[in-house]
PDB file of N, CA and C in Angstrom:
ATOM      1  N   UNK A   1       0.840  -1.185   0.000  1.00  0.00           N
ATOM      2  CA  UNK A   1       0.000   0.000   0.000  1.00  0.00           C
ATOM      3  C   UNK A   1       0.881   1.244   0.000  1.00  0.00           C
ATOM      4  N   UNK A   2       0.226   2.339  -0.944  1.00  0.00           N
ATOM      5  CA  UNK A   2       1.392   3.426  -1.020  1.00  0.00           C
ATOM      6  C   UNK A   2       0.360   4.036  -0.393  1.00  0.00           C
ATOM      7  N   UNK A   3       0.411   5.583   0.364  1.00  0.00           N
ATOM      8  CA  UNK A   3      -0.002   6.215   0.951  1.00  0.00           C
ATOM      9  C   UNK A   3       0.844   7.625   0.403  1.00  0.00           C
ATOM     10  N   UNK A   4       0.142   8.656  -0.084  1.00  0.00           N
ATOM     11  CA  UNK A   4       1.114   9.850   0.388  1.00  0.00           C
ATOM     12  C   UNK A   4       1.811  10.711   1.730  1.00  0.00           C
ATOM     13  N   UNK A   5       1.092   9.858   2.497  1.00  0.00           N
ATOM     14  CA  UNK A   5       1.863  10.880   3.763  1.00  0.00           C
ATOM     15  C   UNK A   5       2.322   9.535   4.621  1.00  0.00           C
ATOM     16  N   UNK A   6       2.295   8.306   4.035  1.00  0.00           N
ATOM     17  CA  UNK A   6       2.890   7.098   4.812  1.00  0.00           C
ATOM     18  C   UNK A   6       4.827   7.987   4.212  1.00  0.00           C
ATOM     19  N   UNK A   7       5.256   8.442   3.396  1.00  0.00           N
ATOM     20  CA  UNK A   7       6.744   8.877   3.192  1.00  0.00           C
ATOM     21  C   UNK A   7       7.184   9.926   3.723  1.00  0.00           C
ATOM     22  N   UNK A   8       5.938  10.532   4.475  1.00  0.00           N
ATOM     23  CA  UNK A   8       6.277  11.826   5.433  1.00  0.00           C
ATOM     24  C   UNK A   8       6.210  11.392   7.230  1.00  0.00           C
ATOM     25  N   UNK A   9       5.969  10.393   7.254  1.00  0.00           N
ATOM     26  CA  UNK A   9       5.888   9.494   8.774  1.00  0.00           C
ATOM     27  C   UNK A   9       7.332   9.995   8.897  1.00  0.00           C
ATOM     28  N   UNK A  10       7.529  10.594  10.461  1.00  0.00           N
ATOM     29  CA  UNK A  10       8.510  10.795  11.351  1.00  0.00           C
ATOM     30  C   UNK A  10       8.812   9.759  12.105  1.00  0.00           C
ATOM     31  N   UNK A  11       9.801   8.724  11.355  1.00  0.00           N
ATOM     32  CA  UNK A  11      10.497   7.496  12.353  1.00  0.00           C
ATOM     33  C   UNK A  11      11.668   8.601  12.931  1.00  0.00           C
ATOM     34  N   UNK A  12      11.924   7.624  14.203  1.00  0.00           N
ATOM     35  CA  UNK A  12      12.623   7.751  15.166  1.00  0.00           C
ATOM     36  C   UNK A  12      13.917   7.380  14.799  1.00  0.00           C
ATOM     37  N   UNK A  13      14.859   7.791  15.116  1.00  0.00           N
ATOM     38  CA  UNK A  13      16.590   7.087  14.997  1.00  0.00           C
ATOM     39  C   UNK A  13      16.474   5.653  14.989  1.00  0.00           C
ATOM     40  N   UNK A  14      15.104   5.053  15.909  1.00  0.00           N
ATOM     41  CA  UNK A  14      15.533   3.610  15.664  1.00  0.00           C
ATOM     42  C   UNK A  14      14.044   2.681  14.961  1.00  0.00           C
ATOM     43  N   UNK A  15      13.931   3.918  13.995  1.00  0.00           N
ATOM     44  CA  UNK A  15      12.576   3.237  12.559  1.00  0.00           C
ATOM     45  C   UNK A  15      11.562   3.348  13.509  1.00  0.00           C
ATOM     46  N   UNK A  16      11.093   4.071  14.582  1.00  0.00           N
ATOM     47  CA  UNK A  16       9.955   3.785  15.410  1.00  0.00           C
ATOM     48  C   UNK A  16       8.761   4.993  15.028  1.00  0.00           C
ATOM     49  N   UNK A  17       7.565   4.559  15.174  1.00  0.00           N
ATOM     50  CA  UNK A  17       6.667   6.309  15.578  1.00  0.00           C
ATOM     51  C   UNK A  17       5.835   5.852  16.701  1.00  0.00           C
ATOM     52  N   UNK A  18       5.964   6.668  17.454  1.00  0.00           N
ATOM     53  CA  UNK A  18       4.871   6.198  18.923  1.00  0.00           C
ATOM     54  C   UNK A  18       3.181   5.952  18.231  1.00  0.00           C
ATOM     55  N   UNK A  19       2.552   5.491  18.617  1.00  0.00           N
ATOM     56  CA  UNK A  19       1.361   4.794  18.329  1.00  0.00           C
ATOM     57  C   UNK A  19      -0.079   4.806  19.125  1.00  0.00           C
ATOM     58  N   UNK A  20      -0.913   5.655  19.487  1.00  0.00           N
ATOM     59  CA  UNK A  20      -1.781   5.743  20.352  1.00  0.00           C
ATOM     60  C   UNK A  20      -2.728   5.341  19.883  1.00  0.00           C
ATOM     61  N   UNK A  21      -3.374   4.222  20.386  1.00  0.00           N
ATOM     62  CA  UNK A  21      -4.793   3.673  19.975  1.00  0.00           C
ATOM     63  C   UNK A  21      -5.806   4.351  21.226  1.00  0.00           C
ATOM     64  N   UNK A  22      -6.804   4.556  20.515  1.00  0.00           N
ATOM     65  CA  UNK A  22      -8.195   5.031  21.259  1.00  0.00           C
ATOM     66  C   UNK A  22      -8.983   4.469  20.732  1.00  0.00           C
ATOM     67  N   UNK A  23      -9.907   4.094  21.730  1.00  0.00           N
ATOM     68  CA  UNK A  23     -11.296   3.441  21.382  1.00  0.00           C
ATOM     69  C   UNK A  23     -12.480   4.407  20.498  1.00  0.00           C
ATOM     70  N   UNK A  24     -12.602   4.069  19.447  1.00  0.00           N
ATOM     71  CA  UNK A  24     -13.144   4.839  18.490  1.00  0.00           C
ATOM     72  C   UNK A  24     -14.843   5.189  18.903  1.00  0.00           C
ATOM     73  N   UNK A  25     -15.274   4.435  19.724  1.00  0.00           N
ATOM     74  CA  UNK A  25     -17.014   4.489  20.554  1.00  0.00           C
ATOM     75  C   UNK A  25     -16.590   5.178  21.362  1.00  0.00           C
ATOM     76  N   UNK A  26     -15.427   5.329  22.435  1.00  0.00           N
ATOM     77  CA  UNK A  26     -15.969   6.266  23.694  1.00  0.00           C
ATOM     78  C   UNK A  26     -14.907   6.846  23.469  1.00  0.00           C
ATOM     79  N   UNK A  27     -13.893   7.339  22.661  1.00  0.00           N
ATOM     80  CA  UNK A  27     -12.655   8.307  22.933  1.00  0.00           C
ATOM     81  C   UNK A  27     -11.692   7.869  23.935  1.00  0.00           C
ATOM     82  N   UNK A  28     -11.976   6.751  24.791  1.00  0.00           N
ATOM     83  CA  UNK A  28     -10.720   6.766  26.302  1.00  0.00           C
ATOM     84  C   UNK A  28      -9.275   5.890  24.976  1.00  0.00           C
ATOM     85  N   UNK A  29      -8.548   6.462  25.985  1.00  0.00           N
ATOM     86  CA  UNK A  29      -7.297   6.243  25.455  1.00  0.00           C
ATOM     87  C   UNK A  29      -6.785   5.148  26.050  1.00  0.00           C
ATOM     88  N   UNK A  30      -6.300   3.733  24.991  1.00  0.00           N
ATOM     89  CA  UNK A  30      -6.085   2.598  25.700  1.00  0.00           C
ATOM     90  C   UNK A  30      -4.770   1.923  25.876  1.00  0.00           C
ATOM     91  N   UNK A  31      -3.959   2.739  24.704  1.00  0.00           N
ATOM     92  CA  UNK A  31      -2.787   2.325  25.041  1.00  0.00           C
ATOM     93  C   UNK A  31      -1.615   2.571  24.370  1.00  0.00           C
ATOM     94  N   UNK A  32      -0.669   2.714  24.102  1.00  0.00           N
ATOM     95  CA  UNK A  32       0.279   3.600  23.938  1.00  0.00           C
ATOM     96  C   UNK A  32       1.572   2.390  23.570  1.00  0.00           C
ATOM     97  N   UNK A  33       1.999   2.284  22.066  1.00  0.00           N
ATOM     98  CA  UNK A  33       2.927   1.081  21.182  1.00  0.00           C
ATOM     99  C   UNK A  33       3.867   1.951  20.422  1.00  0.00           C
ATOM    100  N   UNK A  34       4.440   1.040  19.691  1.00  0.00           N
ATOM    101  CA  UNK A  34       5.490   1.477  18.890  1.00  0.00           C
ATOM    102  C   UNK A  34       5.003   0.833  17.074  1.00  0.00           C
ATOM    103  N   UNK A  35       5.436   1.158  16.393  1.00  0.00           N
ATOM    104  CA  UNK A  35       4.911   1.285  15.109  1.00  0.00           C
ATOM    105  C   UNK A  35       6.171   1.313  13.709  1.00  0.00           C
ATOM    106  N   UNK A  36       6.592   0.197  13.354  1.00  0.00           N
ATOM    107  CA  UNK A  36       7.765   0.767  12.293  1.00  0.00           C
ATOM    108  C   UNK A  36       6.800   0.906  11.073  1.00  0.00           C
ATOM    109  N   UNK A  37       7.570   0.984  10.403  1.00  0.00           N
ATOM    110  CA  UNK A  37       6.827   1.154   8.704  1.00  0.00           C
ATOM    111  C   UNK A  37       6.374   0.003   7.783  1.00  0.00           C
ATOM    112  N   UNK A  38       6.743  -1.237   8.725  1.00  0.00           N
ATOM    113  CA  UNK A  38       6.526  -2.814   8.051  1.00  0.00           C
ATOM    114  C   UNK A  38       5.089  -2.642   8.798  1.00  0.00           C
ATOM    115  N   UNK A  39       5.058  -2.404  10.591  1.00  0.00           N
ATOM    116  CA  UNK A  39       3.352  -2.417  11.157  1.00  0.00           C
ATOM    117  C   UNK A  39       2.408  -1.624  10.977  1.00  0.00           C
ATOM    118  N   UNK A  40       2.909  -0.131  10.285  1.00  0.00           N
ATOM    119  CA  UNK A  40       1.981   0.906   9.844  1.00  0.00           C
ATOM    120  C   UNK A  40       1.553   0.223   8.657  1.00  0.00           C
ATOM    121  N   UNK A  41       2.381  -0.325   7.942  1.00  0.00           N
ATOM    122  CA  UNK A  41       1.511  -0.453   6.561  1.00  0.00           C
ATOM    123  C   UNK A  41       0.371  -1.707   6.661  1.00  0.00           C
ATOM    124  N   UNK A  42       1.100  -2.381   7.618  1.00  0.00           N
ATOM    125  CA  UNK A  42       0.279  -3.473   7.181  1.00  0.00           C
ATOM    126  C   UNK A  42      -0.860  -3.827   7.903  1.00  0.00           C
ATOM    127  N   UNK A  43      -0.810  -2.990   8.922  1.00  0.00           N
ATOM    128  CA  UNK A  43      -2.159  -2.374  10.088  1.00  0.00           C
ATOM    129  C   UNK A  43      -3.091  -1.655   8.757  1.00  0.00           C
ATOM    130  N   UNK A  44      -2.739  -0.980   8.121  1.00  0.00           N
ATOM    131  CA  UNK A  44      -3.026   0.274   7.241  1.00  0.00           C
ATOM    132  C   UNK A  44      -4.368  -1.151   6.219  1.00  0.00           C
ATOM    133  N   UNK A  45      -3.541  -1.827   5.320  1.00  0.00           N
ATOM    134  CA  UNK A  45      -3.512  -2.962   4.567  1.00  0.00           C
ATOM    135  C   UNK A  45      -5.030  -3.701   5.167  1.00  0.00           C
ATOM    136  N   UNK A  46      -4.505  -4.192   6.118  1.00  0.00           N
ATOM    137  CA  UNK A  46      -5.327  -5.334   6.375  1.00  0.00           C
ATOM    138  C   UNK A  46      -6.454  -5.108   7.762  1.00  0.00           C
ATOM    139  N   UNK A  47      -6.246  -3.640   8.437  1.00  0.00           N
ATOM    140  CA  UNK A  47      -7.145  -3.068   9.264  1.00  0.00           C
ATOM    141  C   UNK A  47      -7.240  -3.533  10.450  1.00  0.00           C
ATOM    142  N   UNK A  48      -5.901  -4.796  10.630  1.00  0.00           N
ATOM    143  CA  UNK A  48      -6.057  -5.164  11.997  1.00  0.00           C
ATOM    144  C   UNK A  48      -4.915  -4.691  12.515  1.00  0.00           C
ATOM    145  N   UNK A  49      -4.707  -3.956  13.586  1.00  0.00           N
ATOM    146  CA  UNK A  49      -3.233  -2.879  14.234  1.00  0.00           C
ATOM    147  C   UNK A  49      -2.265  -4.225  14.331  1.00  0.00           C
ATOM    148  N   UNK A  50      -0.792  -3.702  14.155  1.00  0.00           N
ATOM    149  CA  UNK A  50      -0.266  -4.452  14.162  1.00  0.00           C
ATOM    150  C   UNK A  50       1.054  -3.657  15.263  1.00  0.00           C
ATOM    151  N   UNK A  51       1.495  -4.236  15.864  1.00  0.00           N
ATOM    152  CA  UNK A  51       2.779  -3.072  16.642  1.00  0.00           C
ATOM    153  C   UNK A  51       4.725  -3.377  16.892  1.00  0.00           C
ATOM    154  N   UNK A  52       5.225  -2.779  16.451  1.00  0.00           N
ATOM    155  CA  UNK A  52       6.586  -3.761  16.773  1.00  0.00           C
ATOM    156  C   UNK A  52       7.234  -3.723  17.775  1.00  0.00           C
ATOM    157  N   UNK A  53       7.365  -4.834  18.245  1.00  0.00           N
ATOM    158  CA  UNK A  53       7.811  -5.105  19.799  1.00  0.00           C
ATOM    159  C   UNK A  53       9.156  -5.074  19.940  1.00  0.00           C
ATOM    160  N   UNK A  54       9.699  -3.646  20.789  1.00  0.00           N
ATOM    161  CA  UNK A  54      10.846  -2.963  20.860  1.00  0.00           C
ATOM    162  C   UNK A  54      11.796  -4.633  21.211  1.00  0.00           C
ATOM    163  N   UNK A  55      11.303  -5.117  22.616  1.00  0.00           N
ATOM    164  CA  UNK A  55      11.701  -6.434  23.648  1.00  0.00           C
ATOM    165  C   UNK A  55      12.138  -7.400  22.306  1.00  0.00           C
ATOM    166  N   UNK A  56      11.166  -8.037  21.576  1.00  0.00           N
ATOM    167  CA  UNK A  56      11.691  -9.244  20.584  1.00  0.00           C
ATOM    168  C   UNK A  56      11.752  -8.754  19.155  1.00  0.00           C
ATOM    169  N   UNK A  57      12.474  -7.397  19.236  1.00  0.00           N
ATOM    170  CA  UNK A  57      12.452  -6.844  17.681  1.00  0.00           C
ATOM    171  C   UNK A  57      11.516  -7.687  16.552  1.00  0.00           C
ATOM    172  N   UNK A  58      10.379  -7.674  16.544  1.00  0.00           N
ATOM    173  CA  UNK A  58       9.648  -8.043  15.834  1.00  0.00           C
ATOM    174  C   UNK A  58       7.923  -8.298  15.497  1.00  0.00           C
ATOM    175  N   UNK A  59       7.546  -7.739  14.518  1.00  0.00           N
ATOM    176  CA  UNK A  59       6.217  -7.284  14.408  1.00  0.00           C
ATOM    177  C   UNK A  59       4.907  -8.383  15.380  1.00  0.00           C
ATOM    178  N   UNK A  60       4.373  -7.584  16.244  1.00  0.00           N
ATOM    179  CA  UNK A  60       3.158  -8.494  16.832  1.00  0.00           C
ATOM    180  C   UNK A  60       1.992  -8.083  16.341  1.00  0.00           C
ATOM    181  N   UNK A  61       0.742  -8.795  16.278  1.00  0.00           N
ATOM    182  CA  UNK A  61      -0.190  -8.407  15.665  1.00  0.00           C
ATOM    183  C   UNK A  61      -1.044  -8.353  16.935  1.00  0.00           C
ATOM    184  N   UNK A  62      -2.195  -7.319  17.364  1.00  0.00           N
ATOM    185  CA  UNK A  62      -2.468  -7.116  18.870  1.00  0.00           C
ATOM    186  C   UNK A  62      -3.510  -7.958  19.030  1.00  0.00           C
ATOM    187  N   UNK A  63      -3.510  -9.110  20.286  1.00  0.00           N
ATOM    188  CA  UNK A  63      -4.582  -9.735  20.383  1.00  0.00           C
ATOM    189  C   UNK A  63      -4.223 -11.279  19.981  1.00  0.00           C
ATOM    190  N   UNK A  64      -2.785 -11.494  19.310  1.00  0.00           N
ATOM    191  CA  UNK A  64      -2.214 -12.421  18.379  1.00  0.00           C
ATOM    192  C   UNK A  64      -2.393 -13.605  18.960  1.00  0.00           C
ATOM    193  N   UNK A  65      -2.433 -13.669  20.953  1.00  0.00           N
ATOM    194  CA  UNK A  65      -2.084 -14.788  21.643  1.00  0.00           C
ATOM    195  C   UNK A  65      -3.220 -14.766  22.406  1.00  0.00           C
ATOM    196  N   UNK A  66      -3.456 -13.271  22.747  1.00  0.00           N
ATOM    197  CA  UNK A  66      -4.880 -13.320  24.229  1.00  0.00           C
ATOM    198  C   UNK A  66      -5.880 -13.074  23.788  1.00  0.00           C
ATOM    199  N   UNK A  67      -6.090 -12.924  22.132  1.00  0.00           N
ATOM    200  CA  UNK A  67      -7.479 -12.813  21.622  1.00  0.00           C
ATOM    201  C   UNK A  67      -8.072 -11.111  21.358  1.00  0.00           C
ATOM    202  N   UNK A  68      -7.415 -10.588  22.252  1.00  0.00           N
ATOM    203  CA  UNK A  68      -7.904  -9.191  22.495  1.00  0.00           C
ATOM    204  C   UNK A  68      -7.504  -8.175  21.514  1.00  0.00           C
ATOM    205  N   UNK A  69      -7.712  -8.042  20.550  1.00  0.00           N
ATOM    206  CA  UNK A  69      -7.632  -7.604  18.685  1.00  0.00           C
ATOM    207  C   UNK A  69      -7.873  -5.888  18.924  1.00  0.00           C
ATOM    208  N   UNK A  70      -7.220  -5.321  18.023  1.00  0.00           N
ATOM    209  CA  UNK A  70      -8.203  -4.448  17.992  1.00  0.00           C
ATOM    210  C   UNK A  70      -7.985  -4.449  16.233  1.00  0.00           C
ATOM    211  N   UNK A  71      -9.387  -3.813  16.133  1.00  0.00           N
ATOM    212  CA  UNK A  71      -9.625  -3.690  14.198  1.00  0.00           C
ATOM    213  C   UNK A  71      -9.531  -2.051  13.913  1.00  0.00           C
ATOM    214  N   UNK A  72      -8.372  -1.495  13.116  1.00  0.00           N
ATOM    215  CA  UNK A  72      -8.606  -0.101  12.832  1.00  0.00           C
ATOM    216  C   UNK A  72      -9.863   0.357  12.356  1.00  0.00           C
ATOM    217  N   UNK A  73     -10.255   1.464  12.973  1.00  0.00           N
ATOM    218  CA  UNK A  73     -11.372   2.359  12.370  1.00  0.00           C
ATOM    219  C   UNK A  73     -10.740   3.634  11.534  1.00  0.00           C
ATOM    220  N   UNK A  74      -9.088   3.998  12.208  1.00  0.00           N
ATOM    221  CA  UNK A  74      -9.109   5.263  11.160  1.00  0.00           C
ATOM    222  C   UNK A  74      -7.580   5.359  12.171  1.00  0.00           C
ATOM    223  N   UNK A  75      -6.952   6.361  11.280  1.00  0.00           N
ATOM    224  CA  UNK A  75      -5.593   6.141  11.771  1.00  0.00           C
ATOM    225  C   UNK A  75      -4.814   8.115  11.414  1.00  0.00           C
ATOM    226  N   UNK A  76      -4.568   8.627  12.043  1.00  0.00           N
ATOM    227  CA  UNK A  76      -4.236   9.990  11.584  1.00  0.00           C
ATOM    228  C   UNK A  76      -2.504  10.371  12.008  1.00  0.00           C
ATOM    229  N   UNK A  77      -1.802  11.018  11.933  1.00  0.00           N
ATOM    230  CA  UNK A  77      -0.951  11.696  12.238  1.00  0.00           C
ATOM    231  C   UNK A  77      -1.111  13.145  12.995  1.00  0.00           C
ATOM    232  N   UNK A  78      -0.001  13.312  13.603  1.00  0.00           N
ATOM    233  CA  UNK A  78      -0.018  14.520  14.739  1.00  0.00           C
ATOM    234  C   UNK A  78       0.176  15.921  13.347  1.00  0.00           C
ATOM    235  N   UNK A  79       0.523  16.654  13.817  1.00  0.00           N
ATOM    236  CA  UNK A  79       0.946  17.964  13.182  1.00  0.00           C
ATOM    237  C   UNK A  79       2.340  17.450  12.911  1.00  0.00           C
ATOM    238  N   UNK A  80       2.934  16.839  13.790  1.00  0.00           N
ATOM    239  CA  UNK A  80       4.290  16.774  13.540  1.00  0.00           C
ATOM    240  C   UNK A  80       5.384  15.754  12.913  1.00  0.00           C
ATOM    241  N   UNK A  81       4.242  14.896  12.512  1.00  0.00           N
ATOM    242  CA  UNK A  81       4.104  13.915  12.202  1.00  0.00           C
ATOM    243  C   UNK A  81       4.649  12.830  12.351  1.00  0.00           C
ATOM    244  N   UNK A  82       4.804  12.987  13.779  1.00  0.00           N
ATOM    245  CA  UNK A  82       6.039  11.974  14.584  1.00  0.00           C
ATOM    246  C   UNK A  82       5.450  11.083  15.779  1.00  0.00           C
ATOM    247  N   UNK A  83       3.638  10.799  15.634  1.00  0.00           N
ATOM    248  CA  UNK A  83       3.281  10.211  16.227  1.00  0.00           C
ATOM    249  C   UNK A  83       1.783  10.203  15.491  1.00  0.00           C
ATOM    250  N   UNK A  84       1.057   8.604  15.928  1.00  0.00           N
ATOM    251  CA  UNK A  84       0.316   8.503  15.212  1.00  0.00           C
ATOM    252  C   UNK A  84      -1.236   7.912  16.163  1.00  0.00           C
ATOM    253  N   UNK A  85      -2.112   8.570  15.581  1.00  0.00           N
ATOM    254  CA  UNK A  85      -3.518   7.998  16.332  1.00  0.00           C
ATOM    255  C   UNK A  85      -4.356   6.877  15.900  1.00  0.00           C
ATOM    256  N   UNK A  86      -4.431   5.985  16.548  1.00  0.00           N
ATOM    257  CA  UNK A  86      -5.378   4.578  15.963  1.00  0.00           C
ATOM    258  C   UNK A  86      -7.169   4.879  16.738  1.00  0.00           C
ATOM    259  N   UNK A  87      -7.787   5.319  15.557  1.00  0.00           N
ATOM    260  CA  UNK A  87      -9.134   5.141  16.221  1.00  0.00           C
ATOM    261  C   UNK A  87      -9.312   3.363  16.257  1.00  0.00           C
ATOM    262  N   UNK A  88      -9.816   2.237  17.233  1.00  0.00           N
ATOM    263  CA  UNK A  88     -10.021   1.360  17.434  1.00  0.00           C
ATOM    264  C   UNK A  88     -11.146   0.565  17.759  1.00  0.00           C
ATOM    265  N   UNK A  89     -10.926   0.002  17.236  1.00  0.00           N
ATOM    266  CA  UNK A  89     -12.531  -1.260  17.896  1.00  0.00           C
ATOM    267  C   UNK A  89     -12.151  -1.985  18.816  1.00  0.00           C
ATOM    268  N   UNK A  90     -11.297  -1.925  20.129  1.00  0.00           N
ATOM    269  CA  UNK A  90     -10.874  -2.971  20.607  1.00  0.00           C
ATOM    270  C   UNK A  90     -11.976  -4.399  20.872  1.00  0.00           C
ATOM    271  N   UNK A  91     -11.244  -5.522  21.371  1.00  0.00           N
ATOM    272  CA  UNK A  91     -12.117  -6.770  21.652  1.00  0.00           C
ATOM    273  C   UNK A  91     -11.331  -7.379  22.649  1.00  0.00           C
ATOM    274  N   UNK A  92     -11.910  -6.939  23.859  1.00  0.00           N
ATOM    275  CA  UNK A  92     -11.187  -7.455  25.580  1.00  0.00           C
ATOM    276  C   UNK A  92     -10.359  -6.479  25.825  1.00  0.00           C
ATOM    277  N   UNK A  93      -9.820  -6.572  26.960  1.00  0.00           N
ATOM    278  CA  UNK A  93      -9.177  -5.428  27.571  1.00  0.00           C
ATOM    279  C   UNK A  93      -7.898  -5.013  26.968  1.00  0.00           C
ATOM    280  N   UNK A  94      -7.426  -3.932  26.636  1.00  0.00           N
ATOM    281  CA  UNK A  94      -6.030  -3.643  25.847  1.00  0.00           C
ATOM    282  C   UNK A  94      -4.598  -3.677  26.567  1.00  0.00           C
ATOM    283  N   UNK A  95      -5.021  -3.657  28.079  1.00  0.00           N
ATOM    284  CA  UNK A  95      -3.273  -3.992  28.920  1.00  0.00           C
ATOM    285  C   UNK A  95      -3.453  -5.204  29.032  1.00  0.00           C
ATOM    286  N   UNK A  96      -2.167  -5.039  28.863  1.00  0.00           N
ATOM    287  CA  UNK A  96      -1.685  -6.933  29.408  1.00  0.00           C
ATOM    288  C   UNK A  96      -1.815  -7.161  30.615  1.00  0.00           C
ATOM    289  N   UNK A  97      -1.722  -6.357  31.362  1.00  0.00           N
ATOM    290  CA  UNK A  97      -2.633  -6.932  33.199  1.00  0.00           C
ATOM    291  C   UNK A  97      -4.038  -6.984  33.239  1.00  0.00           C
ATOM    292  N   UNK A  98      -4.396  -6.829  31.945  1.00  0.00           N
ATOM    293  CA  UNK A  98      -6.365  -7.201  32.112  1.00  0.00           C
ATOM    294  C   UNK A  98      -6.898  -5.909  32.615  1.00  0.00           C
ATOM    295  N   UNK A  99      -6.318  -4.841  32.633  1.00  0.00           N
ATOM    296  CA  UNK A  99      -7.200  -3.464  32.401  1.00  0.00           C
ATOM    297  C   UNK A  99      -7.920  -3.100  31.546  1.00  0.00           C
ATOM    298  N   UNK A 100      -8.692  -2.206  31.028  1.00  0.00           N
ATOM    299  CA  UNK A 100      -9.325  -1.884  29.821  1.00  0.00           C
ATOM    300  C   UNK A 100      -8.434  -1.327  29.060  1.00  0.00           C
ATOM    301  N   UNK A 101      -7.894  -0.332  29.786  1.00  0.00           N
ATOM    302  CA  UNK A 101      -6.627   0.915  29.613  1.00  0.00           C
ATOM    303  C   UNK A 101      -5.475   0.643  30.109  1.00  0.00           C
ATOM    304  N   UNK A 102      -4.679   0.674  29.353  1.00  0.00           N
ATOM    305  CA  UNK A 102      -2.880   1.065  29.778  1.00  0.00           C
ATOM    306  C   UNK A 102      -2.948   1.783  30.773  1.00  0.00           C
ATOM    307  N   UNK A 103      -3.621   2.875  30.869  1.00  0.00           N
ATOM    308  CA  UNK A 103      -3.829   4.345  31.500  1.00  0.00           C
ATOM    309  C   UNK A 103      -4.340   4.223  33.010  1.00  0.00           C
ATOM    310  N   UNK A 104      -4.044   3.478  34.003  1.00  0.00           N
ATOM    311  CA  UNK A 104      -4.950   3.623  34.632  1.00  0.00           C
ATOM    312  C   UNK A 104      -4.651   3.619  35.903  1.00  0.00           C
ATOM    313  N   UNK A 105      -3.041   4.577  36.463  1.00  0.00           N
ATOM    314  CA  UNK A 105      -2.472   4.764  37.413  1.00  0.00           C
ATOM    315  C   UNK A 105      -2.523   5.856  37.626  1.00  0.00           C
ATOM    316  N   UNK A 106      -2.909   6.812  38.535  1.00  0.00           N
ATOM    317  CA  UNK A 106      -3.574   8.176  38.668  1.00  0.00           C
ATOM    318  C   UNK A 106      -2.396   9.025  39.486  1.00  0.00           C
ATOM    319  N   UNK A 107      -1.987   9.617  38.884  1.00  0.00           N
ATOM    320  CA  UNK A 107      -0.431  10.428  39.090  1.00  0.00           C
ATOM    321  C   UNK A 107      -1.090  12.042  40.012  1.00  0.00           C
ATOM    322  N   UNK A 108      -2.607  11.903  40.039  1.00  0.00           N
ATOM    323  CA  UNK A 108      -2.972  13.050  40.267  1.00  0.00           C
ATOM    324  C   UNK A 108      -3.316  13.051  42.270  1.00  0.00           C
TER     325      UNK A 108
END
């Protein structure tokens, strides 16, 4: 898949763009990945997020083992274009400790 602004994506020194998926029904923000240009496209492609896992250098597809998927609804770039938004459908909770949210340690 060619994209015109997939060649304007701001990778990182080490091929990365941060990755924020949100639940596309209620807006909460679920979790926060990494993204090279092999998982953007092919998240992009085939509509199921895909993320690359800094730990086993190599592309995971989300949900791959615990079921818990999410299916893109829509996918945008920042202004700066060095980070990217996944509207989502998730299916089961999106942290790996069985939260809904990554998000859910209250610093306040």
């Amino acid at each position: 898949m060619t994209h015109p602004l997939l060649d304007e994506v701001e990778f990182n020194a080490d091929g990365l763009v941060a990755a924020i998926a949100q639940c596309a029904d209620t807006n909460d923000v679920l979790m926060l990945a990494w993204m090279n240009r092999d998982a953007l496209t092919q998240t992009l492609v085939t509509g199921r997020v895909t993320y690359f896992s800094r730990s086993r250098q190599e592309l995971w597809r989300k949900g791959e083992t615990s079921g818990h998927t999410q299916k893109l609804i829509s996918a945008y770039l920042d202004c700066d274009m060095d980070a990217i938004l996944l509207k989502v459908k998730q299916t089961g909770p999106a942290c790996h400790t069985g939260a809904q949210s990554c998000f859910f340690r209250d610093l306040t």
